[in-house]
Protein backbone atom coordinates (compact mmCIF):
# COMPACT_ATOMS: atom_id res chain seq x y z
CA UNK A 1 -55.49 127.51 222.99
CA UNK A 2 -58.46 127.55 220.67
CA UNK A 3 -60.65 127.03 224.40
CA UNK A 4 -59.18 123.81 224.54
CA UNK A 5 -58.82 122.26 228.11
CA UNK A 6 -58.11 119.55 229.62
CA UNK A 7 -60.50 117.91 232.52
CA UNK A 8 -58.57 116.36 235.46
CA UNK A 9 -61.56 114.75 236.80
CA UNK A 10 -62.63 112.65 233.26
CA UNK A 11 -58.91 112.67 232.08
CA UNK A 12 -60.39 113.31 228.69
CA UNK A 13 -59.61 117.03 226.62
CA UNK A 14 -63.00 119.39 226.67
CA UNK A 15 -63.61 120.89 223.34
CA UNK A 16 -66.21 123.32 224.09
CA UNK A 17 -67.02 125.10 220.64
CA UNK A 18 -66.99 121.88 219.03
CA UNK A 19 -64.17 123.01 216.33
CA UNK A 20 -61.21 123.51 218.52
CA UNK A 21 -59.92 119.78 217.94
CA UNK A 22 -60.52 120.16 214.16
CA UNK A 23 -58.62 123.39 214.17
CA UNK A 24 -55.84 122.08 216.15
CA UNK A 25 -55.09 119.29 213.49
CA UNK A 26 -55.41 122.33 211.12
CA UNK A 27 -53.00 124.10 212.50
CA UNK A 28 -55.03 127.14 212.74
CA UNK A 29 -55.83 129.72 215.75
CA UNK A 30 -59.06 131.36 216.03
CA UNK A 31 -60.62 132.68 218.98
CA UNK A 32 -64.09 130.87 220.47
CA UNK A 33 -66.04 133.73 220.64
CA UNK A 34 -65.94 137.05 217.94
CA UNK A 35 -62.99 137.79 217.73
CA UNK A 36 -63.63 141.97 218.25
CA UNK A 37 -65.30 140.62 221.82
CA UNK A 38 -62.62 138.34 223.15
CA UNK A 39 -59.44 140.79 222.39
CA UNK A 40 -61.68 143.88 223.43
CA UNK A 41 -62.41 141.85 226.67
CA UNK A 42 -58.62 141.46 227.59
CA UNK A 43 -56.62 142.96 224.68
CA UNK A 44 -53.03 140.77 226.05
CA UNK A 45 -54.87 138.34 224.10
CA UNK A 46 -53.77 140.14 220.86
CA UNK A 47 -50.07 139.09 221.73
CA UNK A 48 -51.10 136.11 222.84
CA UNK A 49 -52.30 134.93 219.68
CA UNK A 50 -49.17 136.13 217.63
CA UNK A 51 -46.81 134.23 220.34
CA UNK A 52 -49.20 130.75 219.87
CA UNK A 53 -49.06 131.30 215.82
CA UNK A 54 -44.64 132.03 216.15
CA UNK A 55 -44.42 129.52 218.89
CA UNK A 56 -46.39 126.30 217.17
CA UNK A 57 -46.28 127.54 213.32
CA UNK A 58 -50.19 127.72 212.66
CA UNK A 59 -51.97 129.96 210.94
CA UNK A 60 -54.47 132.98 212.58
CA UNK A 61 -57.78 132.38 211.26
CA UNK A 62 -58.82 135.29 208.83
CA UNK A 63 -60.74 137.33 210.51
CA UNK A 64 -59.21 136.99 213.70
CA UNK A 65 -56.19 138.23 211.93
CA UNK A 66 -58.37 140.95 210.66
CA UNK A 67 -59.38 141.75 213.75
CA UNK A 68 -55.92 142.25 215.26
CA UNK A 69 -55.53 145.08 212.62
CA UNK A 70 -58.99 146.84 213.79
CA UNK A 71 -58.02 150.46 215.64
CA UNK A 72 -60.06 149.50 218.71
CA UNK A 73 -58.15 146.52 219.18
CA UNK A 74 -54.80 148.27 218.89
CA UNK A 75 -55.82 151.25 221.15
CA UNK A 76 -57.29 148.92 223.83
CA UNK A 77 -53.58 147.27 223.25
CA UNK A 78 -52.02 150.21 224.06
CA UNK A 79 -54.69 151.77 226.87
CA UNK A 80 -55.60 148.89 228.76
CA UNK A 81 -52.80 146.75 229.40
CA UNK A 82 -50.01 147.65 231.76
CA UNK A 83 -46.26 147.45 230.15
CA UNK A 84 -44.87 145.20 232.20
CA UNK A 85 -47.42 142.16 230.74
CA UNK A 86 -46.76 143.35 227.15
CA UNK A 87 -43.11 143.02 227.61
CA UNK A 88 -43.41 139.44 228.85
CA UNK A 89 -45.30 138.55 225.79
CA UNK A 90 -43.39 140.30 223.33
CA UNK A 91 -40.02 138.71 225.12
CA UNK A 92 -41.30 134.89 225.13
CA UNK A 93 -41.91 135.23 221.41
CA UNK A 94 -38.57 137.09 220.55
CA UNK A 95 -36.50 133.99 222.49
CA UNK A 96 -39.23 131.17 220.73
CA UNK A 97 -39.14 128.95 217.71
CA UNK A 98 -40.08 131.61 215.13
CA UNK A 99 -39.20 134.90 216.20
CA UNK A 100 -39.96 136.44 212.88
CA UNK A 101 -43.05 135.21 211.91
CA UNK A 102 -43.70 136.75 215.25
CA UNK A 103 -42.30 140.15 214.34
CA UNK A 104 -43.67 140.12 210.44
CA UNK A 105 -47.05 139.38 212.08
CA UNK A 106 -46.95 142.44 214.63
CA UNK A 107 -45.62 144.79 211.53
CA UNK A 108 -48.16 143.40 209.08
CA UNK A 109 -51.28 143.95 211.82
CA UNK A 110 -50.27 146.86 212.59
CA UNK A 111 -49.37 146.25 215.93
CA UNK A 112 -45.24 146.80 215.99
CA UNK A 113 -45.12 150.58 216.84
CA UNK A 114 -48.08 150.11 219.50
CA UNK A 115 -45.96 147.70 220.84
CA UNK A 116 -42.71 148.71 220.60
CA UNK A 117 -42.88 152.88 220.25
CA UNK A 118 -44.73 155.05 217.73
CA UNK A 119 -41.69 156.06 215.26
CA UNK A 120 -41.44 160.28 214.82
CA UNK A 121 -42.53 161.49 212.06
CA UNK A 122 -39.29 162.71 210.37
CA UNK A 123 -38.16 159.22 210.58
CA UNK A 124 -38.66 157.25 207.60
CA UNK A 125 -40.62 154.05 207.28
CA UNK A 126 -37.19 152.70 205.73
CA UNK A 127 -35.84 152.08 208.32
CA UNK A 128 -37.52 148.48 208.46
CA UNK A 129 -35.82 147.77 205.89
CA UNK A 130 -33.20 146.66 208.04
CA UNK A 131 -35.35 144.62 209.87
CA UNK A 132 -36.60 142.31 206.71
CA UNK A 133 -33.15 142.06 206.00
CA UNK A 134 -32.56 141.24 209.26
CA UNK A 135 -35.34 138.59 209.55
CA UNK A 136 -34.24 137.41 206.01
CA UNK A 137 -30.63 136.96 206.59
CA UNK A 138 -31.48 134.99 209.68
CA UNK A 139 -33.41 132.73 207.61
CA UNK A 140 -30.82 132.51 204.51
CA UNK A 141 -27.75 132.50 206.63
CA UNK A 142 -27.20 129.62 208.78
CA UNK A 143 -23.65 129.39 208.88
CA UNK A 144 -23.38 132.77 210.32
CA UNK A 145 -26.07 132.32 212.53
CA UNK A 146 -23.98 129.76 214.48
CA UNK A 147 -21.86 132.58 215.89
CA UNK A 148 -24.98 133.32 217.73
CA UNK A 149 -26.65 131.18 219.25
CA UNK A 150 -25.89 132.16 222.91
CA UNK A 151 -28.04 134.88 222.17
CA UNK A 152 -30.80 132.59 221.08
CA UNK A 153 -32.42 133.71 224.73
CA UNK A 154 -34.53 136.71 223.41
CA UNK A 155 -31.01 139.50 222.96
CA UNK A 156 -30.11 138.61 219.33
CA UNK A 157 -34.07 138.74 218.12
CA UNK A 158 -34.71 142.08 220.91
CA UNK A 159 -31.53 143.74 219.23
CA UNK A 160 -33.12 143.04 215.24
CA UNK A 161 -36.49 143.90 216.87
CA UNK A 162 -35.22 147.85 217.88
CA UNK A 163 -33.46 147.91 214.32
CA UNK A 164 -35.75 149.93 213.09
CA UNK A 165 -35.39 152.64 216.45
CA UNK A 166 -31.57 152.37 215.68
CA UNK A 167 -30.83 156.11 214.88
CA UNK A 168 -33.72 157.37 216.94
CA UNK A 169 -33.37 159.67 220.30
CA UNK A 170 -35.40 160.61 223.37
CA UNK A 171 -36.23 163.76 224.36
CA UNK A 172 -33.57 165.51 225.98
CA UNK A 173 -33.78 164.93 229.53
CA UNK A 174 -33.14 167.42 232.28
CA UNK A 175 -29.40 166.94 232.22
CA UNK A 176 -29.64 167.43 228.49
CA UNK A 177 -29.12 164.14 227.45
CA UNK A 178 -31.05 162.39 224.69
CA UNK A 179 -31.34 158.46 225.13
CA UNK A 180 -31.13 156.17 222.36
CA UNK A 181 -34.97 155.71 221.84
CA UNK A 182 -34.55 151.37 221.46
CA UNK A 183 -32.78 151.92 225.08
CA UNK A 184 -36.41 153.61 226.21
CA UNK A 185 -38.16 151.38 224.65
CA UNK A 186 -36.83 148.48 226.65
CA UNK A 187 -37.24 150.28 229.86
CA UNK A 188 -40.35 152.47 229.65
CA UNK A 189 -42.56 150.23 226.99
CA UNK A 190 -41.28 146.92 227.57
CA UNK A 191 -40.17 147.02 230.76
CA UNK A 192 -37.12 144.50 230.82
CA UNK A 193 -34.13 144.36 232.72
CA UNK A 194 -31.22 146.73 233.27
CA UNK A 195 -29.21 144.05 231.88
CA UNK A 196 -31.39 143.97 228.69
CA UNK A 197 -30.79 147.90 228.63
CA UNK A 198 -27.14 148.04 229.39
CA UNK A 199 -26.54 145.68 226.49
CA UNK A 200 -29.34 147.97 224.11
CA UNK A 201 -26.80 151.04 224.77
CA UNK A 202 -23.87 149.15 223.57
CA UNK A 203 -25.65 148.06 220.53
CA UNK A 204 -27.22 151.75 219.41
CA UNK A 205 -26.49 154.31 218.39
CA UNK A 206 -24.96 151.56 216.04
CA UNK A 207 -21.14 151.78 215.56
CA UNK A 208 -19.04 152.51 213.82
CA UNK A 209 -16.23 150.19 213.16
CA UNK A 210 -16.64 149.12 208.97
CA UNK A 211 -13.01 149.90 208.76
CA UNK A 212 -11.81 147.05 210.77
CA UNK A 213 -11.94 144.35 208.27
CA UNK A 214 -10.55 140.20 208.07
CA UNK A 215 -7.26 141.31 206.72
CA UNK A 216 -6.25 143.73 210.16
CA UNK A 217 -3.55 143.21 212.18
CA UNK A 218 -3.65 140.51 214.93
CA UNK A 219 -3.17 143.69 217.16
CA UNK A 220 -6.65 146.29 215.20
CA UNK A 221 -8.40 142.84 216.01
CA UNK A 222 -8.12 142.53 219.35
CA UNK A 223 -8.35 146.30 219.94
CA UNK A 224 -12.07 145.43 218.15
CA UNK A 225 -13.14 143.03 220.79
CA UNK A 226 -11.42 144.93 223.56
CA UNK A 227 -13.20 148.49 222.44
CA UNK A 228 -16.45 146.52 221.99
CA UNK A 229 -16.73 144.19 225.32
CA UNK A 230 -18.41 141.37 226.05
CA UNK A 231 -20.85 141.34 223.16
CA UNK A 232 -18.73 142.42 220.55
CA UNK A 233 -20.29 139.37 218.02
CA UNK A 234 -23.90 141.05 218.53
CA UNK A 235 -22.49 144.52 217.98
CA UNK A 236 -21.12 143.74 214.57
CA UNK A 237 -23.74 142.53 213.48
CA UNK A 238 -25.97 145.06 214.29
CA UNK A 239 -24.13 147.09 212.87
CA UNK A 240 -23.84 145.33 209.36
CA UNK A 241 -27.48 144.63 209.56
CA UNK A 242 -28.15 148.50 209.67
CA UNK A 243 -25.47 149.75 207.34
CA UNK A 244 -25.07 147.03 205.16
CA UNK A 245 -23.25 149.28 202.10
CA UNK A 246 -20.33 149.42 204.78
CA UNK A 247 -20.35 145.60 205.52
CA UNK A 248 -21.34 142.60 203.41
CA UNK A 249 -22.41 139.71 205.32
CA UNK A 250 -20.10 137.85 203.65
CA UNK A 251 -17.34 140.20 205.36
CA UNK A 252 -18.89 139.93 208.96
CA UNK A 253 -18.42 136.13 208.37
CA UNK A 254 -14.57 136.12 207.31
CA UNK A 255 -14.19 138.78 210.35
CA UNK A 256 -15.99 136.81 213.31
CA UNK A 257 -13.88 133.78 211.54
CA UNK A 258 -10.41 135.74 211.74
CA UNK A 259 -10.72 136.67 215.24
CA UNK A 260 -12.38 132.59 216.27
CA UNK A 261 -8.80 131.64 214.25
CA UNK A 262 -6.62 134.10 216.45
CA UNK A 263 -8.02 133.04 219.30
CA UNK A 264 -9.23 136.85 220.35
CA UNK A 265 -12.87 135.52 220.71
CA UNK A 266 -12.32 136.30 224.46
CA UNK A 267 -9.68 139.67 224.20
CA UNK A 268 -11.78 141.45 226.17
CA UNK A 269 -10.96 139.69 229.34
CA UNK A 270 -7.90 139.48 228.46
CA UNK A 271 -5.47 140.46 231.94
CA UNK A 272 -2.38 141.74 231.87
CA UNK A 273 0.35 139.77 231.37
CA UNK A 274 2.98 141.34 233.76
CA UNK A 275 3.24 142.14 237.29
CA UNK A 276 1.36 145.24 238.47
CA UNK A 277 4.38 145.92 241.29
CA UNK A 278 6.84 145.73 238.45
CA UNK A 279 4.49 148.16 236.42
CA UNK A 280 4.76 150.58 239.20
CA UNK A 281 8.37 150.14 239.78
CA UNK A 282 8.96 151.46 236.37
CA UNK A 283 6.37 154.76 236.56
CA UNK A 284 8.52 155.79 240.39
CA UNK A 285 11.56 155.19 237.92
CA UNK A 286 10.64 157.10 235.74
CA UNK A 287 9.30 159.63 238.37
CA UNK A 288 5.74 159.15 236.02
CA UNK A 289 2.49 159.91 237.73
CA UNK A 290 1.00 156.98 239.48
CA UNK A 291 -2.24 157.63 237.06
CA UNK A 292 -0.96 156.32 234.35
CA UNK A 293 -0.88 152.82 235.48
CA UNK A 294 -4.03 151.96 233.83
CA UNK A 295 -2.17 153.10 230.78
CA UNK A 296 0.33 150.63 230.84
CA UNK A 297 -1.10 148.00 231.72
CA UNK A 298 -3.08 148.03 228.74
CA UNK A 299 -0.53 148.67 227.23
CA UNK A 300 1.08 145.51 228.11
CA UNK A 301 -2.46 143.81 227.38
CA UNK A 302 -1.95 144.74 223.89
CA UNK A 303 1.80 144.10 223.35
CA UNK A 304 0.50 140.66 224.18
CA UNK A 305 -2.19 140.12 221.83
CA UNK A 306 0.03 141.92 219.06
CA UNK A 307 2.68 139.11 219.92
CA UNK A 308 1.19 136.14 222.13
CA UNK A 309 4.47 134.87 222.24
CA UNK A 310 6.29 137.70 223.79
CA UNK A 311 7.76 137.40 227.07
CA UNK A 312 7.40 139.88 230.23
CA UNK A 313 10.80 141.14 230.38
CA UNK A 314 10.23 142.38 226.71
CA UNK A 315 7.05 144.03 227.20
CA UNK A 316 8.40 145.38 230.23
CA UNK A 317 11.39 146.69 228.07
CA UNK A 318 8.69 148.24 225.56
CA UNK A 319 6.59 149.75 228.28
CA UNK A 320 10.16 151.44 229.62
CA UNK A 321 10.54 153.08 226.47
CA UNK A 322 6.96 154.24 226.23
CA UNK A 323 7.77 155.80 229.05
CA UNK A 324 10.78 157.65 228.48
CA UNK A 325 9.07 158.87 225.46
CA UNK A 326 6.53 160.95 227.78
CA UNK A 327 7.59 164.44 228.53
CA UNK A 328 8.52 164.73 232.39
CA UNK A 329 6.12 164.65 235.42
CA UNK A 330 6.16 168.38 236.42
């Protein structure tokens, strides 16, 4: 950083422009030659210097921050440098100390739809107004934050990164399907993992589930986390970041609290509580088709979570009369 290095040989740190030490103690980044030359001459340094700036808190010099701006820069951003390296960048400073100084840098400079994807035109710049609530909430709300930090590894900062992409689509594709444009984004401009992408399609389009509130049943609750999956915290709050008239904050806390106090944090691995052979004993009584055993034994999941202290022989008693209440196999 700042052309600093450090010499093996004299064990001593090389400071070859003379004003890299001083800017160090500064706390400022500025590049050793002009600016417009060194980001022309390998544009990755763009990123490079909004990761360092995120990553140690300095400052970017002013007219290297000028010259990130500059539409030569940006197109030799987007021309020059292969996806794959961009994503690395942007990914190390989404899971670092200050993700969003980071992101207000890359939106400020220009840089966040050359990076990320150009928005369409019939989409409104509003919608990053979710993100500087996003990045603001972050800051404000600690307590809620705590809920979160497993995803402290890049997801929760990627996810408030594609807020603004949240209620954007592809191009249809040749089976007529239109992608959620954040799910492109993390596999044709970023180039991430499927992983990454798998959890981008559970998170947009951004659901819909405002209606499910602290005060629902032990049993709504658990149907939440069930319908939801493994990152059911994220989800929510996603989705109260983007639509915050349905959700306050304030109710996303007292929800993620209900369910922690339940014990439902983990519903959707929940098993089911009774034997499968006994399951299936009861559909050939009932002369039911064998399909529906997937049925019941959610069913059964749920019967549990409504009541955790119910017993098999009463759920199996319940799931009988479910039964009986189906019209006839024909």
């Amino acid at each position: 950083m700042n052309a600093l290095y450090y010499n093996v040989h004299s064990e001593k740190v090389e400071d070859p422009t003379g004003r890299g030490l001083t800017d160090l103690k500064r706390g400022l980044i500025q590049t050793p030659l002009p600016p417009r030359q060194t980001f022309l001459d390998d544009p990755l340094r763009v990123l490079r210097c909004v990761r360092f700036a995120s990553q140690f808190g300095f400052e970017i010099e002013e007219g290297t921050l000028a010259c990130l701006a500059a539409g030569e820069v940006r197109d030799a951003l987007d021309r020059k440098v292969v996806r794959e390296r961009i994503g690395l960048e942007v990914y190390k400073m989404l899971r670092g100390i200050d993700p969003a100084r980071a992101l207000k840098t890359l939106q400020s400079s220009g840089l966040y739809e050359v990076v990320f994807a150009p928005l369409p035109s019939d989409v409104s710049t509003a919608n990053f107004e979710a993100l500087e609530r996003a990045m603001r909430i972050c800051r404000e709300e600690p307590a809620l934050m705590q809920h979160y930090d497993a995803y402290l590894d890049g997801r929760l900062w990627l996810a408030i990164a594609l807020l603004p992409y949240r209620d954007v689509r592809m191009p249809k594709d040749k089976r007529g399907y239109q992608d959620p444009l954040a799910c492109g984004i993390i596999r044709d401009r970023l180039k991430l993992t499927n992983a990454l992408e798998l959890l981008c399609r559970q998170l947009f389009p951004v659901s819909d589930t405002a209606s499910v509130t602290a005060d629902a049943s032990r049993l709504e609750l658990g149907q939440l986390v069930r319908k939801l999956g493994r990152d059911w915290r994220l989800v929510l709050l996603v989705e109260t970041l983007a639509t915050q008239e349905a959700r306050s904050i304030a109710d996303l806390e007292k929800l993620l609290e209900r369910i922690k106090q339940e014990g439902l944090e983990d519903a959707h691995t929940f098993k089911t509580p009774v034997d499968g052979k006994k399951i299936r004993a009861l559909l050939l009584a009932a002369k039911q088709d064998i399909k529906l055993m997937s049925v019941l034994t959610e069913l059964a999941v749920l019967y549990r979570i409504e009541d955790a202290t119910i017993c098999e022989e009463d759920i199996l008693t319940r799931l009988e009369a479910h039964l009986a209440s189906l019209p006839s196999k024909s």
